[in-house]
Every structure is written in structure tokens, then in C-alpha cells.
N, C-alpha and C. Protein backbone atom coordinates (compact mmCIF):
# COMPACT_ATOMS: atom_id res chain seq x y z
N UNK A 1 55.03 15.28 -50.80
CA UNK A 1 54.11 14.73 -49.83
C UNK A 1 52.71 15.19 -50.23
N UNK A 2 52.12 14.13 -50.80
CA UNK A 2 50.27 14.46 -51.10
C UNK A 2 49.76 14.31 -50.17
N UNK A 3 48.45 14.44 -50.39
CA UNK A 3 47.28 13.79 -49.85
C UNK A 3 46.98 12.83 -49.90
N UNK A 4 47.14 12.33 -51.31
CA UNK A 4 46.98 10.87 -51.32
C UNK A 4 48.12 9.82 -50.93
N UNK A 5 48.96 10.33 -50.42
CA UNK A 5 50.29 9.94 -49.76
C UNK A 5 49.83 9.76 -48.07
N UNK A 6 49.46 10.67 -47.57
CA UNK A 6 48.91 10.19 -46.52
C UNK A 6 47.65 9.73 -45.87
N UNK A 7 46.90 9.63 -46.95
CA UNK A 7 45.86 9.10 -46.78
C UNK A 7 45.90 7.60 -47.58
N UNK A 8 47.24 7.23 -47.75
CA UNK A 8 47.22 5.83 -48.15
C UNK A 8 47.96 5.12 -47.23
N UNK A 9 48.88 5.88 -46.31
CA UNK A 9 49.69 5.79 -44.84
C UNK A 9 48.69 5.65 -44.15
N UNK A 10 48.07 6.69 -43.56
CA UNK A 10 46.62 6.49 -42.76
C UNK A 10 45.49 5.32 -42.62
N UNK A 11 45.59 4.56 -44.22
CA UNK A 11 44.52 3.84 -43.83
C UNK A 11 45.03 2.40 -44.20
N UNK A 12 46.61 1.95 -44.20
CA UNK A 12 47.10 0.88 -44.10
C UNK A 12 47.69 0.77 -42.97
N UNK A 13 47.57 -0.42 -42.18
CA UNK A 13 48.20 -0.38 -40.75
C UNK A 13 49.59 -1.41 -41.25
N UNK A 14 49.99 -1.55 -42.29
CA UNK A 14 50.82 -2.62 -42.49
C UNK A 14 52.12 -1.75 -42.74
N UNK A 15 51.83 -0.25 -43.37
CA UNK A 15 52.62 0.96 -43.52
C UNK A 15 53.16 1.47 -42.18
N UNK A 16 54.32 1.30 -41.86
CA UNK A 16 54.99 2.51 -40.41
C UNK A 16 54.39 3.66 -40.46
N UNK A 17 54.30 3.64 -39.55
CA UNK A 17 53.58 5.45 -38.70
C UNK A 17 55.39 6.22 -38.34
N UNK A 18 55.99 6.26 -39.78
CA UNK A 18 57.48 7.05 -39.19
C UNK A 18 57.32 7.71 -41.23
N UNK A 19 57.74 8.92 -40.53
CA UNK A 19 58.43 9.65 -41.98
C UNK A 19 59.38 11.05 -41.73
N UNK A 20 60.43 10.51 -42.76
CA UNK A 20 61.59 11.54 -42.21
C UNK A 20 61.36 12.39 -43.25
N UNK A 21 61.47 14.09 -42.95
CA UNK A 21 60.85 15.08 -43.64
C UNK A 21 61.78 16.08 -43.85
N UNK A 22 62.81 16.47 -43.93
CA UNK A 22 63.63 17.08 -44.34
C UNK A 22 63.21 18.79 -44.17
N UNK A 23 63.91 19.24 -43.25
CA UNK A 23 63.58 21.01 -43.01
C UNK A 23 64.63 21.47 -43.52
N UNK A 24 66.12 21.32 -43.29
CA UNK A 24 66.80 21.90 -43.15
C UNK A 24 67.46 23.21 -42.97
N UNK A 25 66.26 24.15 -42.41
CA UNK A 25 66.31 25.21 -41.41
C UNK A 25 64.41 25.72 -41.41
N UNK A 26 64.21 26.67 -40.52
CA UNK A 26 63.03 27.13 -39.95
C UNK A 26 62.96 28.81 -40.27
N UNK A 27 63.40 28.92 -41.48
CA UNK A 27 63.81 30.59 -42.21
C UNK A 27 63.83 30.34 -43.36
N UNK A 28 62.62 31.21 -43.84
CA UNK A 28 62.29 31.13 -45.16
C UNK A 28 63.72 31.97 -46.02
N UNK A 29 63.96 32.67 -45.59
CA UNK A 29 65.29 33.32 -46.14
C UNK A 29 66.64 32.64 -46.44
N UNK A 30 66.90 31.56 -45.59
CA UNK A 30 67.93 30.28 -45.70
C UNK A 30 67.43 29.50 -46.18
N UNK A 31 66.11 29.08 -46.42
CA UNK A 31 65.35 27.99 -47.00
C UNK A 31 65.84 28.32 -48.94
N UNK A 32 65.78 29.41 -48.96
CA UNK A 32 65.94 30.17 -50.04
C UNK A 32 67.33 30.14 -50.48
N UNK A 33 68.48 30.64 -49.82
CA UNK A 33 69.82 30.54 -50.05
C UNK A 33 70.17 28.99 -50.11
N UNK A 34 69.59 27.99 -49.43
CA UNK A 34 69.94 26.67 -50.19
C UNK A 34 69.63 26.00 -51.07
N UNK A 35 68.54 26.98 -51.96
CA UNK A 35 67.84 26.74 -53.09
C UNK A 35 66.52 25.30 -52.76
N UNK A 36 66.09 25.61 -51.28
CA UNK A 36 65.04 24.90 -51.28
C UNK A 36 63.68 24.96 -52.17
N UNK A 37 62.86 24.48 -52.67
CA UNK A 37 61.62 25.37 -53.03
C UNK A 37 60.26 25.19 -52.25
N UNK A 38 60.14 25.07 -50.91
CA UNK A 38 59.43 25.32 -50.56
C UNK A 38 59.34 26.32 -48.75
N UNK A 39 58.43 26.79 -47.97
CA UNK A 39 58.71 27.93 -47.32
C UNK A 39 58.03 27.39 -46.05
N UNK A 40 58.72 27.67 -44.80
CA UNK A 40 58.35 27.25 -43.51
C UNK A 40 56.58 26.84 -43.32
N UNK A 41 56.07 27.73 -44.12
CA UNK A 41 54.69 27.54 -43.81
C UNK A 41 54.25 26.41 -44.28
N UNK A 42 54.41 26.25 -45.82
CA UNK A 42 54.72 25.27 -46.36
C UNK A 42 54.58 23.72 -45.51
N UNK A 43 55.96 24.07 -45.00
CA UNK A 43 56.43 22.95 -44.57
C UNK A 43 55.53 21.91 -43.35
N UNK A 44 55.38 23.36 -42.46
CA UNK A 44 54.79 23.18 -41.09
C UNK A 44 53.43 22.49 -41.85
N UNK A 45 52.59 23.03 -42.67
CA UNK A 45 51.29 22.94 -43.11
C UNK A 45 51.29 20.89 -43.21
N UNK A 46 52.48 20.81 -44.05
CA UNK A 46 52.69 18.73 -44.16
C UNK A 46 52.25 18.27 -42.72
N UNK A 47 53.64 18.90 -41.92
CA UNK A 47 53.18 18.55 -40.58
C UNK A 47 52.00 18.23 -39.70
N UNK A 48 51.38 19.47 -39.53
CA UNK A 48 49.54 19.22 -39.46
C UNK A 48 48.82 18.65 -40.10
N UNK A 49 49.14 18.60 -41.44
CA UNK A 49 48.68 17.27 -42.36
C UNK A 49 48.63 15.93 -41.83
N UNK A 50 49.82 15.68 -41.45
CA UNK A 50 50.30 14.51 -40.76
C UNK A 50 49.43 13.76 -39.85
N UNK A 51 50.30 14.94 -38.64
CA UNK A 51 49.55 15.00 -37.38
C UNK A 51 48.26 14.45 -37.50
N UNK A 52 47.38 15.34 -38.37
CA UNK A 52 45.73 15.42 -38.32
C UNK A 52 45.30 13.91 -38.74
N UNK A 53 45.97 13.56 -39.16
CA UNK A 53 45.40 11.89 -40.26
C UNK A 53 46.54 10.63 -39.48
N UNK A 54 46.96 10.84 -38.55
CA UNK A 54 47.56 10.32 -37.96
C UNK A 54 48.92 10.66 -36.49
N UNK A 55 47.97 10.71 -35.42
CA UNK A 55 48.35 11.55 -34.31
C UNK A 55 49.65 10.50 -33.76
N UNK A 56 49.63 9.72 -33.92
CA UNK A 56 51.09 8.73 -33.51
C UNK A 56 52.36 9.13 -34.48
N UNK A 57 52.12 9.28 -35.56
CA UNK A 57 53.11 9.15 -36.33
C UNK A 57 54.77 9.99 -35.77
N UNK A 58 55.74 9.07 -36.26
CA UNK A 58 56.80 10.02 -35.48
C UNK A 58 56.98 10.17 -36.92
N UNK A 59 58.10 11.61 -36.14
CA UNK A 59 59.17 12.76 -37.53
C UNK A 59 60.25 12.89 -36.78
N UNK A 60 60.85 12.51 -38.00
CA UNK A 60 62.88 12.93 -38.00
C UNK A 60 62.65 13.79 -39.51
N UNK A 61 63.97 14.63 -39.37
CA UNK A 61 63.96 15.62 -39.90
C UNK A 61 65.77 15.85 -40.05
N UNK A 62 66.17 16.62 -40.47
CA UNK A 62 67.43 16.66 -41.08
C UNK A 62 67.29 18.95 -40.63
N UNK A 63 68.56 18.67 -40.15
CA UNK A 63 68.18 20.16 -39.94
C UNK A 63 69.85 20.83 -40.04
N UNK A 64 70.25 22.47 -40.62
CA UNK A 64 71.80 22.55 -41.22
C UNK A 64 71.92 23.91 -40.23
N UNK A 65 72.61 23.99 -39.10
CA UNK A 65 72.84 24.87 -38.31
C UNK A 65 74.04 25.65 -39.39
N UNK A 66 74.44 27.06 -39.17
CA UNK A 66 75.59 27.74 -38.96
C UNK A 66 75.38 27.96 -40.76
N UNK A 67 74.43 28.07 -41.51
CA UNK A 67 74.72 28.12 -43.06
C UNK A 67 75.03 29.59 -43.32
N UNK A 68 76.22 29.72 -44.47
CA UNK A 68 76.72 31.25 -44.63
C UNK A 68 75.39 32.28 -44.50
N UNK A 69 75.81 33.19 -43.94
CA UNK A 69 74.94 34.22 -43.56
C UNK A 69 73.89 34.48 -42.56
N UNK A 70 73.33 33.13 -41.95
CA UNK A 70 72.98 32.62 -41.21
C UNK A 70 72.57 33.83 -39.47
N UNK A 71 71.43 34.56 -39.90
CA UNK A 71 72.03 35.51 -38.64
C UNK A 71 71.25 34.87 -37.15
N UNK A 72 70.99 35.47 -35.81
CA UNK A 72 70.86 35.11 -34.88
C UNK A 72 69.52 35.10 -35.22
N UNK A 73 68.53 35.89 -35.71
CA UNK A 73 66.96 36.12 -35.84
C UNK A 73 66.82 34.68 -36.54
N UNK A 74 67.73 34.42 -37.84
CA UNK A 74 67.17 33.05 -38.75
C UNK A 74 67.46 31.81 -38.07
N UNK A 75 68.43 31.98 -37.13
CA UNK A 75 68.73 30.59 -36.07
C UNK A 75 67.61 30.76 -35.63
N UNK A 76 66.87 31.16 -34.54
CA UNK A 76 65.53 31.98 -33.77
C UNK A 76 64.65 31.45 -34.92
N UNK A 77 64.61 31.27 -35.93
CA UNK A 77 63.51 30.54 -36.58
C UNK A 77 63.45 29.01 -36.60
N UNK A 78 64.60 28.47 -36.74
CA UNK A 78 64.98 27.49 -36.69
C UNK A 78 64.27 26.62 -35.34
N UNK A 79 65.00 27.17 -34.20
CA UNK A 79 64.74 26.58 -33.03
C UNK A 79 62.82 26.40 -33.02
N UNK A 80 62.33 27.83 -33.10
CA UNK A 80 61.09 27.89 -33.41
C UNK A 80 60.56 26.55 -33.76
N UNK A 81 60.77 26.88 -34.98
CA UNK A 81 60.36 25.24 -35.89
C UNK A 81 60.81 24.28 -35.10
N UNK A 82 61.62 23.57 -34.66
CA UNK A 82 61.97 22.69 -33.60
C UNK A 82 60.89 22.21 -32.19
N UNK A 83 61.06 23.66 -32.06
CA UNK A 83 59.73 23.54 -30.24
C UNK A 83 58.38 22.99 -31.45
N UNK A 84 57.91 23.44 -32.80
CA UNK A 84 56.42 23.34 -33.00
C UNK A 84 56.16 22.03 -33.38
N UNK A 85 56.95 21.48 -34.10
CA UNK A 85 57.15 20.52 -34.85
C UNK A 85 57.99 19.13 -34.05
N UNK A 86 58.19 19.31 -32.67
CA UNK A 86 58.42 18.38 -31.81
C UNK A 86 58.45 16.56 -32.73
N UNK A 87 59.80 16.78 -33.45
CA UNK A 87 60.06 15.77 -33.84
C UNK A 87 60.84 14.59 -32.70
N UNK A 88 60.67 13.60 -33.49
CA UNK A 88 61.36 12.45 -32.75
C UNK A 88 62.53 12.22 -33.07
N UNK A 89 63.03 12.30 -34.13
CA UNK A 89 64.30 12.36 -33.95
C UNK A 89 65.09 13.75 -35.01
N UNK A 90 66.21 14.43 -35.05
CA UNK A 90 66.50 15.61 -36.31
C UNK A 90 68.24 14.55 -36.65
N UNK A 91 68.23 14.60 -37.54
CA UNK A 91 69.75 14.64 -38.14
C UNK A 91 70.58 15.99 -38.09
N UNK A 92 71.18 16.36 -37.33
CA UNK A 92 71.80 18.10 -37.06
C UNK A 92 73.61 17.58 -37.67
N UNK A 93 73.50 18.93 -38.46
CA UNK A 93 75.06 18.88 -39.09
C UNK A 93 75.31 20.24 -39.25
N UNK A 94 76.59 20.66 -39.02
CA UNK A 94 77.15 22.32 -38.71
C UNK A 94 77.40 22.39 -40.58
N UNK A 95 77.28 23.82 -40.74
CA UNK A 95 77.14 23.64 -42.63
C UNK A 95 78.86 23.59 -42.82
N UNK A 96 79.19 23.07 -43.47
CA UNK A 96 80.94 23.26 -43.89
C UNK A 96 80.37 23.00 -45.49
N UNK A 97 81.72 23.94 -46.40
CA UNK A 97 81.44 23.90 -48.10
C UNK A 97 81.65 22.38 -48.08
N UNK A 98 80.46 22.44 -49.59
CA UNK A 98 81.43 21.17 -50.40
C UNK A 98 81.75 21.37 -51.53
N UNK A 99 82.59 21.10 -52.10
CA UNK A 99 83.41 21.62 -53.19
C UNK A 99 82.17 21.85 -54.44
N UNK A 100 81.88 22.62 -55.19
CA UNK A 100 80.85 22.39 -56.56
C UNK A 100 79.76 22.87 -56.26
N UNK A 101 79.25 23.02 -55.10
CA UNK A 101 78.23 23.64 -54.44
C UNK A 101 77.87 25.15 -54.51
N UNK A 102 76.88 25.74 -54.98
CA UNK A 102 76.47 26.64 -54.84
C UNK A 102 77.00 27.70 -53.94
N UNK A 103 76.60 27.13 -52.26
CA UNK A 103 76.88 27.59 -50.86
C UNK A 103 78.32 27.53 -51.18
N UNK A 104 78.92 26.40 -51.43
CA UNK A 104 80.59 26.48 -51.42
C UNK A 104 80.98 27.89 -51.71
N UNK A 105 80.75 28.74 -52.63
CA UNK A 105 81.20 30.09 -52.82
C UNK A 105 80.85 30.80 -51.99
N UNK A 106 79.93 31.15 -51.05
CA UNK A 106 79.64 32.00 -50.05
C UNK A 106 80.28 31.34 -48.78
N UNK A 107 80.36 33.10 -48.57
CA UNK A 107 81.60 33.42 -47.38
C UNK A 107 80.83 32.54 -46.18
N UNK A 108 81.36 31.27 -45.64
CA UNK A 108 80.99 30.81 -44.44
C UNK A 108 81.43 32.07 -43.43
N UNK A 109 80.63 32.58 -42.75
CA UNK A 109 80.95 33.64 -42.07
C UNK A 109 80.54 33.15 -40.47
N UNK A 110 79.84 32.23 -39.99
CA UNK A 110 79.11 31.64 -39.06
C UNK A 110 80.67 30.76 -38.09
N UNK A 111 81.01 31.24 -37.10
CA UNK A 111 82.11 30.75 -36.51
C UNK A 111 82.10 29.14 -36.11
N UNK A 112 82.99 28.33 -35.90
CA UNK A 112 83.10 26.92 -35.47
C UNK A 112 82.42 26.84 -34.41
N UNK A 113 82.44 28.01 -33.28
CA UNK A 113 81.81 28.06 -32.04
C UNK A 113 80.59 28.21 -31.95
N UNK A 114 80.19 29.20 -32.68
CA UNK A 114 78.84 29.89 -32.81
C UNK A 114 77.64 28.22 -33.22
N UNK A 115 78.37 27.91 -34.76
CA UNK A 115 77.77 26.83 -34.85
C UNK A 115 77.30 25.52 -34.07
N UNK A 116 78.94 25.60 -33.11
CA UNK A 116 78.60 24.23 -32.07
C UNK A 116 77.79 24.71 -30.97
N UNK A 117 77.24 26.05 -30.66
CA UNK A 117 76.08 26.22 -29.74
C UNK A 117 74.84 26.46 -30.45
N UNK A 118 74.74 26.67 -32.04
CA UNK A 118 73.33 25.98 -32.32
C UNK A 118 73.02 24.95 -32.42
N UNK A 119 73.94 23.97 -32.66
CA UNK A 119 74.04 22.53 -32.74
C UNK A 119 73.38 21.90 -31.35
N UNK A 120 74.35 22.55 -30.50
CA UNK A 120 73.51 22.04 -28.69
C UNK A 120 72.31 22.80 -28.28
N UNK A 121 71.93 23.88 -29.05
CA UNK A 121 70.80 24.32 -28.38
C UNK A 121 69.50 23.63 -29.54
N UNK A 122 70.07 22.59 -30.71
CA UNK A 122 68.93 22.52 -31.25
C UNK A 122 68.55 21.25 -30.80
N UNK A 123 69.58 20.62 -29.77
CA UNK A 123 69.75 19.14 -29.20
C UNK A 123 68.97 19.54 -27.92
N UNK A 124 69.17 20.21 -27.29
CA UNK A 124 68.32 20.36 -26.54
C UNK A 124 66.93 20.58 -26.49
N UNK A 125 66.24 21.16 -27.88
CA UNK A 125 65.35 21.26 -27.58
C UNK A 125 64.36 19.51 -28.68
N UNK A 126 65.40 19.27 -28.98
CA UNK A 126 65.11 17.48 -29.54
C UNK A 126 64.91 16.71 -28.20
N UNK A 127 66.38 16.60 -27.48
CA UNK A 127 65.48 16.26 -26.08
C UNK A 127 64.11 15.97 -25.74
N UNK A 128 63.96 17.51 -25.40
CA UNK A 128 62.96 17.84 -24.65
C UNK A 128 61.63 17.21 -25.80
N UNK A 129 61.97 17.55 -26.57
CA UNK A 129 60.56 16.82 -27.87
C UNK A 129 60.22 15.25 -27.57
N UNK A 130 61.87 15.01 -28.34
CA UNK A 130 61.74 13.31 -28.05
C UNK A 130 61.44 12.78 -26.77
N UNK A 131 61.53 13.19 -25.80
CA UNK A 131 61.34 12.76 -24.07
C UNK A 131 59.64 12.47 -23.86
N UNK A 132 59.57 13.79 -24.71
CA UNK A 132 58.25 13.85 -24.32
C UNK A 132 56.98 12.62 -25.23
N UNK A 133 57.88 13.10 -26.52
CA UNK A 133 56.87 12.08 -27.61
C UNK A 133 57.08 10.12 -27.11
N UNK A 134 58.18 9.85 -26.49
CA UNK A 134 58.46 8.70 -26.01
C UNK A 134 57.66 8.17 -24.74
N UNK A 135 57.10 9.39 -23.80
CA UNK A 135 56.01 8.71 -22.76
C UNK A 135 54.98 7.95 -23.14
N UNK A 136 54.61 8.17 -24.89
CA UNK A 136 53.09 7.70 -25.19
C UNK A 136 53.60 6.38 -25.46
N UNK A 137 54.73 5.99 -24.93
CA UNK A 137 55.12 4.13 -25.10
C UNK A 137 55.40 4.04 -23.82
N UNK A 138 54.98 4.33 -22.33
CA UNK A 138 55.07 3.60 -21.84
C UNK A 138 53.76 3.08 -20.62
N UNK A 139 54.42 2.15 -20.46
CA UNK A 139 53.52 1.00 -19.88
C UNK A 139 52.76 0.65 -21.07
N UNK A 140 53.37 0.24 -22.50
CA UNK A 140 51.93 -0.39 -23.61
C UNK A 140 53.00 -1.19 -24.15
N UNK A 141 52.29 -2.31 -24.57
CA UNK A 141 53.11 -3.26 -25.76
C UNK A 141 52.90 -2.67 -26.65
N UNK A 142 54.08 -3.02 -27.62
CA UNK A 142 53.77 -2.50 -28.90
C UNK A 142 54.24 -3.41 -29.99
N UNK A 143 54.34 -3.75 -31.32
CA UNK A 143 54.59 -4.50 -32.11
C UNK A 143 55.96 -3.71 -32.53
N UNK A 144 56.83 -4.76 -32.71
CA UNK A 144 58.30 -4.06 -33.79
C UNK A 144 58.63 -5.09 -34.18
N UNK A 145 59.40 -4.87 -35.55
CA UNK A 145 60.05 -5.46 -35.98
C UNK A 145 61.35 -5.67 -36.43
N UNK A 146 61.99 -6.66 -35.88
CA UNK A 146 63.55 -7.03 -35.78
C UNK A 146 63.95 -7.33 -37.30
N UNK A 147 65.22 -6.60 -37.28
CA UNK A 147 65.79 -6.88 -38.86
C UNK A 147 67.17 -8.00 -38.45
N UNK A 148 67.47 -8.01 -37.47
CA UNK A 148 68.41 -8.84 -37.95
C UNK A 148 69.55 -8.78 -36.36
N UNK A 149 69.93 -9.78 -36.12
CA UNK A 149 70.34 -10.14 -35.01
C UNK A 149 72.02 -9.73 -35.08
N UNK A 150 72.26 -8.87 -33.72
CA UNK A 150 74.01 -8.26 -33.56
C UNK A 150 74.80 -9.21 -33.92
N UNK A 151 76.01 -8.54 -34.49
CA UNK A 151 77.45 -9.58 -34.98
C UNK A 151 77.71 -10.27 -33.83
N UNK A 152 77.63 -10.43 -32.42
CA UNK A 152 78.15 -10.74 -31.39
C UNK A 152 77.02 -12.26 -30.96
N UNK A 153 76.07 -11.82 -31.01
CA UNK A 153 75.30 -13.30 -31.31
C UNK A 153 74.50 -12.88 -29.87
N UNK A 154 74.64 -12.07 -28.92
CA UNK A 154 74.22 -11.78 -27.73
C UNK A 154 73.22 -11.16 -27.48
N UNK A 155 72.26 -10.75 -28.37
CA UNK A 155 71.13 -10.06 -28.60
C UNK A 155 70.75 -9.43 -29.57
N UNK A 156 69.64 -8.55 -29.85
CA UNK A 156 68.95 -8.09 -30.81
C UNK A 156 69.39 -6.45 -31.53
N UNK A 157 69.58 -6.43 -32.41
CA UNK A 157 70.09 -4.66 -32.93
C UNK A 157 68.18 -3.99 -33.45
N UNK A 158 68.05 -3.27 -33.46
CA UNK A 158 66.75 -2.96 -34.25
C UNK A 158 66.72 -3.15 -35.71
């Protein structure tokens, strides 16, 4: 994500005001164990980028609850990032190995349970984001565009 990436978003209105940005956690320390290369600050910094050159724009984001080693402080970052970064929509998935994978060798140590209450507490605070980022549509028309009409013939799919 450049500058000149969003400053070529910014000043075409023919370009969507949507970009999905990929966190997949809010801990520079897990950011690290999934062999990300870049660091919360980093990340957040795009964000305000964003924001600043375009205050409508929505964010979805992809985010990996329960990853081996995963402690309660690095969840606590996570959520963090969540409340700041008040995206519109997250893709949330509990980490399970996949075979060939790096992570695959480390001890998933993060319980089925444990995971399915970061999963709901990171939904909750999407909620509360998305609820909020969705008031600035109402009472306004807005332009969208339809891709293609339901198998059923009875109305419109997005």
C-alpha cells in the first residue's frame, strides 16, 4: 500500500472507497510467528493514511484468533487493534494447522474454547464498529452497483 496507491484511490471517484487490508492479529510478536513482515504500527500508520485521504472509505480485514502460543496480553492486542481501526467488516477464523506450514509444527496450545471466546469477543467488538460506521448511510442515497440478479428471479443479490 503506497502513497501513490492512495492518492490515485482518492482522486478517482470511479475507484470504490472499500479496501480489504489484512491484519491478521494486533501483536507484533504473533505478527512475527506468522512470518508477517510488517508491525502493528506499521499497519495502523496505512490506516490513518487511509482515513486521512479519504474519511468514507470502508476496511475489512482478515483477522487469526487462538494462533500457537497466542497468550491473553497478545489477544489484548488484537482486540485493541479492532476498537482503533473500527473496520467494516473482519474475516475471523480460529487458527487450526495446515499440513506444510510453518505454524503446523508448533504446539497449538490455545484450547477449542478459549479460541471460540476470542472469536465472539472479536465479533463483538466488529458489531459495535460496523453499527456504528453504517449510520453515515442513513437517511442518504447512495449509488451501488448491482452485479447480477438472484437464481430465483425474485430480486437483487449485491
Amino acid at each position: 500500500m503506497s502513497a501513490d496507491l492512495v492518492a490515485v484511490m482518492k482522486n478517482n471517484p470511479n475507484i470504490c472507497r472499500q479496501i480489504h487490508l489484512p491484519a491478521q492479529s494486533g501483536d507484533d510478536y504473533i505478527l512475527a510467528m506468522m512470518n508477517r513482515k510488517y508491525t502493528v504500527k506499521h499497519y495502523f500508520g496505512l490506516i490513518k493514511e487511509l482515513r486521512a485521504a479519504m474519511p468514507e472509505i470502508g476496511l475489512s480485514s482478515d483477522m487469526i484468533v487462538g494462533f500457537p502460543g497466542e497468550t491473553k496480553k497478545q489477544f489484548a492486542n488484537t482486540e485493541k487493534l479492532m476498537k482503533q481501526a473500527r473496520y467494516d467488516m473482519v474475516y475471523l477464523s480460529r487458527f487450526s494447522p495446515r499440513p506444510g506450514t510453518a505454524a503446523a509444527k508448533l504446539k497449538d496450545n490455545v484450547t477449542a474454547k478459549e479460541k471460540q471466546r476470542r472469536e465472539e469477543a472479536l465479533n463483538k467488538i466488529l458489531s459495535l464498529t460496523a453499527g456504528k460506521n453504517n449510520q453515515r448511510y442513513f437517511h442518504k442515497a447512495i449509488k451501488v452497483l448491482v452485479q447480477e440478479k438472484n437464481k430465483r428471479g425474485n430480486g437483487w443479490e449485491k
